[in-house]
Protein backbone atom coordinates (compact mmCIF):
# COMPACT_ATOMS: atom_id res chain seq x y z
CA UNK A 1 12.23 8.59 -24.85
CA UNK A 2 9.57 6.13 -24.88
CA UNK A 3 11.36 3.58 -23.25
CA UNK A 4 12.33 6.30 -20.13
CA UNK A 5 8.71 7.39 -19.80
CA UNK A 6 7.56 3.89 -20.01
CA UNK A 7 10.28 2.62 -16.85
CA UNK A 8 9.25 5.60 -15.12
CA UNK A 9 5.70 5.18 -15.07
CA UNK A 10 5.95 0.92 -14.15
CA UNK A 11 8.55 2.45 -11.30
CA UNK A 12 6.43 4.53 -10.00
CA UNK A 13 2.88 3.08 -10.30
CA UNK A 14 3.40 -0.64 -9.94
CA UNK A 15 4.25 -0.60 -6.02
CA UNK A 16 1.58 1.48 -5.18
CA UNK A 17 -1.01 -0.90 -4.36
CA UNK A 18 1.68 -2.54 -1.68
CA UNK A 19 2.38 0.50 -0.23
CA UNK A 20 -1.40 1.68 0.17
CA UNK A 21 -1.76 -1.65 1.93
CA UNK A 22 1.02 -1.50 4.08
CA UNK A 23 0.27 2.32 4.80
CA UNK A 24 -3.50 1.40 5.50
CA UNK A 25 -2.33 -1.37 8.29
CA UNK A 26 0.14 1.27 10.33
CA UNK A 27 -3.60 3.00 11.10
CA UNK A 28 -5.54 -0.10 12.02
CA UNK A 29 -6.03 -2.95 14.51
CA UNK A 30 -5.49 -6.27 13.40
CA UNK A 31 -9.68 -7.22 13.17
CA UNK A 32 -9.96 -4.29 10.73
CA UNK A 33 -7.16 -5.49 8.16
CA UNK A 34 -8.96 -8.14 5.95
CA UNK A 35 -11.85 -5.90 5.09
CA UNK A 36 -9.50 -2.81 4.37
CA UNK A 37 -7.51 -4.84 1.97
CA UNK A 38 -10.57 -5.93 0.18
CA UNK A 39 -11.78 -2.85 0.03
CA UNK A 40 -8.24 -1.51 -1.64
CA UNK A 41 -8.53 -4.46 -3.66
CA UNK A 42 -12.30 -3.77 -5.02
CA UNK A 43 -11.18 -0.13 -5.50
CA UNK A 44 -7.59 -1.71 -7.62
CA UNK A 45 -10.11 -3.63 -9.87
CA UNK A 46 -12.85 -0.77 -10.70
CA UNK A 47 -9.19 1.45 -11.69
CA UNK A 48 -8.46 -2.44 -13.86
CA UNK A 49 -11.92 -1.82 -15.22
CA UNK A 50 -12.51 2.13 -15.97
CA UNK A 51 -8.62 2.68 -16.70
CA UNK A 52 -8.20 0.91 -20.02
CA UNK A 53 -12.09 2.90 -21.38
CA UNK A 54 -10.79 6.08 -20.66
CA UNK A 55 -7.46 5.86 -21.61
CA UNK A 56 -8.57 4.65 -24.57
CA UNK A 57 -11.05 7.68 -24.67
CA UNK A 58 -8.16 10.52 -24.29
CA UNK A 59 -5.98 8.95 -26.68
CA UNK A 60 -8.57 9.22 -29.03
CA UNK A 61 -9.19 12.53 -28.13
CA UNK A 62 -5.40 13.83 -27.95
CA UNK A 63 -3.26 11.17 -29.84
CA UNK A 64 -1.19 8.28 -28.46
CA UNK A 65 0.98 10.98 -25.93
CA UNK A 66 -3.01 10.92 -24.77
CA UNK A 67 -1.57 7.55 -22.59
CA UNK A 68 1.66 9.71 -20.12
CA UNK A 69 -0.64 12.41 -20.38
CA UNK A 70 -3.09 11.09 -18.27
CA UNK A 71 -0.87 9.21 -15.98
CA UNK A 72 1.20 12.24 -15.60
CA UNK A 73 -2.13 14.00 -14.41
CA UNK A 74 -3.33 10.96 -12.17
CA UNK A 75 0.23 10.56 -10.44
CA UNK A 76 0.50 14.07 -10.00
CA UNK A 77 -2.82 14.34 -7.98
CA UNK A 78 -1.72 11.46 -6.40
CA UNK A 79 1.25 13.08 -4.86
CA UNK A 80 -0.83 16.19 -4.15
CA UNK A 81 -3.29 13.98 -2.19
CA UNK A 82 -0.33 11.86 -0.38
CA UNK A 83 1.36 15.55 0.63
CA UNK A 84 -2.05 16.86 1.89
CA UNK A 85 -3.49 13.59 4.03
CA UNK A 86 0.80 13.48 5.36
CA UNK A 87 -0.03 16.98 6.99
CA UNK A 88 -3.14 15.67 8.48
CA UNK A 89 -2.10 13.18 11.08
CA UNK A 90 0.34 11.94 12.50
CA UNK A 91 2.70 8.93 11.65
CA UNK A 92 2.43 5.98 14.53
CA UNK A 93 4.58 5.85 17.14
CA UNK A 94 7.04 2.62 17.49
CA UNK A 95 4.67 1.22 20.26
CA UNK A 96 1.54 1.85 18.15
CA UNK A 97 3.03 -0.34 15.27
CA UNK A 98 1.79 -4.07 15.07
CA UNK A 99 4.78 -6.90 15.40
CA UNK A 100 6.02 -7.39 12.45
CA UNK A 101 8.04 -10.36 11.25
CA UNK A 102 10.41 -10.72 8.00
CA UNK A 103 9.87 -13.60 6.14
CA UNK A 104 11.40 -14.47 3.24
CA UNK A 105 9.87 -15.43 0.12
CA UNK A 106 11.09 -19.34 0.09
CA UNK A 107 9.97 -20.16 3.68
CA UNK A 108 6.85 -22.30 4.15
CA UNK A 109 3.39 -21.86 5.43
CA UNK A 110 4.14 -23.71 8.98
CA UNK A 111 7.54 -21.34 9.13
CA UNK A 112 5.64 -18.42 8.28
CA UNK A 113 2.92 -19.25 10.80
CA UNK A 114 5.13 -20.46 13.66
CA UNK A 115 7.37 -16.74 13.18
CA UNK A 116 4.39 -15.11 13.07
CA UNK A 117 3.05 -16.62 16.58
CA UNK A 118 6.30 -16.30 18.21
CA UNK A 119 6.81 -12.59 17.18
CA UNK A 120 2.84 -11.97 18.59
CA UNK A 121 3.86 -13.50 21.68
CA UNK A 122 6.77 -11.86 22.13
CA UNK A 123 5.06 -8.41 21.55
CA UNK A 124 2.62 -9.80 24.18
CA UNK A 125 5.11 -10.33 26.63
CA UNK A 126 6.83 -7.15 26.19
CA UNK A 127 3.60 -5.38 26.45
CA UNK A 128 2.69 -7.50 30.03
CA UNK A 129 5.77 -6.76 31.58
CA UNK A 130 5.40 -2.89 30.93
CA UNK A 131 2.56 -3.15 32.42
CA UNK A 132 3.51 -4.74 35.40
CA UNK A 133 6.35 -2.46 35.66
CA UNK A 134 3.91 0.59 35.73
């Protein structure tokens, strides 16, 4: 049972910091992404900091089930956040979305960079000759 709890809690809780990021970027230009990431990323390390100290502190307190017990409570209002702020506004539209580009995890920097400028470009030129056609 341990083993279950413990691939269910890694399942669930080690792709959230990728999907906060991504989710974050859908809502802002492409100026404002560096400093929202740090941000996430100074928020990631105080949780790396305070998480271990009170973990500890509850299984103290309640016994080693202290550990899923407070996950279980932190995931939960996680969800219950998430469901709330997914009420609140509105997903972006297609043409709201930045370009995005799929590269794959062997490529190098110049292929990354060079995909990267052609797919900006591109969105460019799509977004010129919408204009024009307006």
């Amino acid at each position: 049972m341990l083993l279950v709890s413990a691939f269910i809690v890694g399942g669930t809780s080690n792709p959230l910091y990728s999907l906060l990021i991504a989710h974050t970027n859908d809502f802002l230009d492409f100026d404002d992404m560096v400093s929202a990431s740090g941000g996430l990323l100074f928020i990631n390390g105080i949780g790396a900091i305070a998480g271990p100290l009170i973990v500890g502190w509850v299984m103290q307190a309640i016994g080693a089930y202290g550990f899923f017990v407070l996950i279980s409570f932190l995931m939960a209002g996680l969800a219950l956040y998430a469901a709330y702020r997914s009420t609140q506004r509105a997903a972006p539209t297609v043409e709201e979305a930045n370009a995005y580009q799929t590269v794959m995890p062997t490529a190098s920097l110049l292929s990354v960079e060079f995909a990267q400028e052609i797919a900006i470009e591109t969105a460019m030129e799509e977004e010129e000759s919408q204009d024009v056609d307006e």
